[in-house]
Each structure stands twice: as structure tokens, then as C-alpha cells.
Protein backbone atom coordinates (compact mmCIF):
# COMPACT_ATOMS: atom_id res chain seq x y z
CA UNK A 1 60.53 124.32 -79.82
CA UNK A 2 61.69 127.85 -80.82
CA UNK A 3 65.36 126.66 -81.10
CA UNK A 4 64.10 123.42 -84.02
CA UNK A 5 62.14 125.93 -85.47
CA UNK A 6 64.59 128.68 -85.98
CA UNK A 7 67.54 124.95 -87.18
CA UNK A 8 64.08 124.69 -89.61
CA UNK A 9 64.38 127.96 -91.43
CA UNK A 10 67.68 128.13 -91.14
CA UNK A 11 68.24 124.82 -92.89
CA UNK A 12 65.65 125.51 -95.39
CA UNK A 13 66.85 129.11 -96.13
CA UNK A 14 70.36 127.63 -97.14
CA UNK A 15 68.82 124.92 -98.85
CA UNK A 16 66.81 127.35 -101.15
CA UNK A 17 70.35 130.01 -101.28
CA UNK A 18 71.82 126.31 -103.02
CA UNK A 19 69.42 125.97 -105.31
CA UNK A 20 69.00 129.70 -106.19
CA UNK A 21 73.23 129.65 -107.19
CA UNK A 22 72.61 126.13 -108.82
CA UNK A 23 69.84 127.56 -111.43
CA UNK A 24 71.57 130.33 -111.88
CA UNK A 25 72.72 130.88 -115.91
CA UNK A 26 76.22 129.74 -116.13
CA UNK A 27 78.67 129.30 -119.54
CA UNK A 28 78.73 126.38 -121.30
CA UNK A 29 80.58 126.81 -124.44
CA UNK A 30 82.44 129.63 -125.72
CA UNK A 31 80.37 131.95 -128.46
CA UNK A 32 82.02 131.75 -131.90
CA UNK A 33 82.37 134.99 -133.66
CA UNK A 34 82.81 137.34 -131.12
CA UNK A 35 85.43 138.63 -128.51
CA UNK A 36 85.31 140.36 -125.16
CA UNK A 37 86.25 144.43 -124.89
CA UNK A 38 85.27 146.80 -122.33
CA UNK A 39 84.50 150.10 -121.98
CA UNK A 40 86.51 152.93 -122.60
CA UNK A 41 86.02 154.43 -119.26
CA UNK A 42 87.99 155.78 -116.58
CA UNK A 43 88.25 154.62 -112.72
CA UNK A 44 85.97 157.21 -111.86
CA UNK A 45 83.78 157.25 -114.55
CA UNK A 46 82.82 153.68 -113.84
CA UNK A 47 82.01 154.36 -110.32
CA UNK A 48 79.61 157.32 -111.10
CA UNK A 49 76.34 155.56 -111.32
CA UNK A 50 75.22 158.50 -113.22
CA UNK A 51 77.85 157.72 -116.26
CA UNK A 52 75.78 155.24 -119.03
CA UNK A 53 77.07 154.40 -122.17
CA UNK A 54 74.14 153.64 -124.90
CA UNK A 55 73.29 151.17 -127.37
CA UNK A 56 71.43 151.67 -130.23
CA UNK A 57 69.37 150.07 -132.74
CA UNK A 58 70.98 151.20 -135.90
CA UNK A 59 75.02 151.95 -136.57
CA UNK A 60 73.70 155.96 -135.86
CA UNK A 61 74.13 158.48 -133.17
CA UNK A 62 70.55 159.43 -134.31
CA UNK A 63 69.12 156.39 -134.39
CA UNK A 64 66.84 154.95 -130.86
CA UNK A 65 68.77 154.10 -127.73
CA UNK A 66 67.80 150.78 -126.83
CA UNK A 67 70.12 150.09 -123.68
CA UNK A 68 73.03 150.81 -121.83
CA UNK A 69 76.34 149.02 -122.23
CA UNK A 70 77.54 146.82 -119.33
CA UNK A 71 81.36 146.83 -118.47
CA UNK A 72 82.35 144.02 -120.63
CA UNK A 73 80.87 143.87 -123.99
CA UNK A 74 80.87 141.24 -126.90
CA UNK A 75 81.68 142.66 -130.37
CA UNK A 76 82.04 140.62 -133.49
CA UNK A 77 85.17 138.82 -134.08
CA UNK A 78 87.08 140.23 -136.64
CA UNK A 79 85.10 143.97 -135.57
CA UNK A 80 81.97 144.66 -138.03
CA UNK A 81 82.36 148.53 -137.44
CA UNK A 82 79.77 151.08 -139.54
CA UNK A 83 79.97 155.01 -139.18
CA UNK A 84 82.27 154.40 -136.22
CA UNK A 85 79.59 152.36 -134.46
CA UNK A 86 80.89 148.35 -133.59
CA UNK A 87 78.46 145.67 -134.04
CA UNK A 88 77.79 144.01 -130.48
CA UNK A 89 75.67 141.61 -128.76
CA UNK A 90 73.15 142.59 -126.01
CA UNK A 91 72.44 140.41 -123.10
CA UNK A 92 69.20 139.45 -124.46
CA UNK A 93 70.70 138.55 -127.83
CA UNK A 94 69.72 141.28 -130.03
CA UNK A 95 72.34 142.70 -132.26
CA UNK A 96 73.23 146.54 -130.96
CA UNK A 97 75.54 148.90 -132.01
CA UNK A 98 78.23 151.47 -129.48
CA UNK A 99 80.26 153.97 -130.68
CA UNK A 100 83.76 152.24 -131.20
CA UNK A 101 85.50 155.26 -129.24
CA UNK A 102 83.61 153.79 -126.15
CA UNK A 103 85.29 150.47 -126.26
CA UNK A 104 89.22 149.06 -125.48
CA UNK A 105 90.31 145.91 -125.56
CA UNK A 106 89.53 143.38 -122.55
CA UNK A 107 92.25 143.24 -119.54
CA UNK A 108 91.49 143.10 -115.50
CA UNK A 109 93.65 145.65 -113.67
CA UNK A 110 93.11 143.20 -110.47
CA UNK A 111 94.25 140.53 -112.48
CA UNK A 112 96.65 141.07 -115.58
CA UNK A 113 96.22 137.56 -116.57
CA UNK A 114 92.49 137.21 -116.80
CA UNK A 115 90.70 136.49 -119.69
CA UNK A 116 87.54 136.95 -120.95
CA UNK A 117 85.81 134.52 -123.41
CA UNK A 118 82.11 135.96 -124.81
CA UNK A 119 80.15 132.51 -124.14
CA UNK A 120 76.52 131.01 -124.07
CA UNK A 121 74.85 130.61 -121.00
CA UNK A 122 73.04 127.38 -120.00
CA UNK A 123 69.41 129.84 -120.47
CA UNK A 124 70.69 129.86 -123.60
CA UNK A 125 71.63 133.74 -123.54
CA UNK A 126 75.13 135.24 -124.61
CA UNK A 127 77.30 135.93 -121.43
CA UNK A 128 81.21 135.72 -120.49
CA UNK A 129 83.19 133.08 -118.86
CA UNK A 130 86.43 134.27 -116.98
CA UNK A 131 88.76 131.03 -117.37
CA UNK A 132 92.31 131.03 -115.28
């Protein structure tokens, strides 16, 4: 009895681990008007969980910090760039701005041929898609 109960669990565990990947947001069409970049960080500054690079409201270094930048960003495509601050997208949709010094252009040191396309999710949200 133990042995069909633990196949049980098992079986539903890996059932519910296939559904959990299935509903997860994935891209379904690229997102016109913007491109991928990254940040402007180096090896070890990206490791340090205790590096953050902000987002703001406003094209301002005084204006409210609203987030921090993830690795790969999505700017507007051809740059909107105010006061040195680049227009970008946050993962909730809202319109942010970064210091431009903070970003380089996309490119995967694991994989010089990778490429990044800025794309919306099928929650609807803005994400990235990583085609071959």
C-alpha cells in the first residue's frame, strides 16, 4: 500500500510540475518598437546580489525609484533618450526610465550568436524570446 501510494504522489507531483511549466507566460509575438540591451555591468558586478541598478519614474536622477533593472532590458527602438536617461519598458508594462550609461547593447558571452527579441508574453506582459 505504501509503495501505490508513494507511485500516487509521485505521479501527481509530476503531473502538477507539467502543468505549472505549461501555464507558465511564454512569447508569442515579437514587441514592435523596442530592442533588447543589457546592463552595463561587469562579471562581478552582476554576481554581487548587493549591486541594483534603478528605474525611475521620470527621465531624472531626482525623480522616485520605482524598480530595479533586470539583466536584459527593453528600450525603445530607435532609443527615446532624455537628460541621459533611455526610455524602457518594465516587466509590468509601465514606461521607466535608466540612466543610458547603465546599458550596452545585447550579446551572450556563452553564446556569441544569441539573440534577443523584446516580445509579448501569452499573460499579455512584455518579456524576451531568445530565438537560435
Amino acid at each position: 500500500m505504501k509503495v501505490v501510494a508513494a507511485a500516487l504522489v509521485l505521479v501527481a507531483s509530476t503531473g502538477l510540475s507539467a502543468r505549472t511549466a505549461a501555464d507558465r507566460p511564454h512569447p508569442v509575438r515579437p514587441l514592435p518598437g523596442y530592442k533588447c540591451m543589457m546592463l552595463n555591468l561587469t562579471e562581478q558586478q552582476f554576481l554581487n546580489p548587493s549591486v541594483h541598478v534603478p528605474v525611475r519614474s521620470e527621465p531624472a536622477a531626482s525623480a522616485p525609484e520605482v524598480g530595479w533593472a533586470a539583466t536584459n532590458v527593453a528600450v525603445r527602438d530607435p532609443p527615446h533618450i532624455v537628460n541621459g536617461f533611455v526610455e524602457a519598458l518594465f516587466p509590468n508594462g509601465a514606461t521607466v526610465w535608466i540612466e543610458g550609461r547603465m546599458l550596452r547593447p545585447y550579446h551572450s558571452l556563452g553564446d556569441p550568436t544569441a539573440k534577443c527579441v523584446p516580445s509579448v508574453m501569452s499573460d499579455g506582459t512584455p518579456g524576451f524570446a531568445y530565438p537560435h
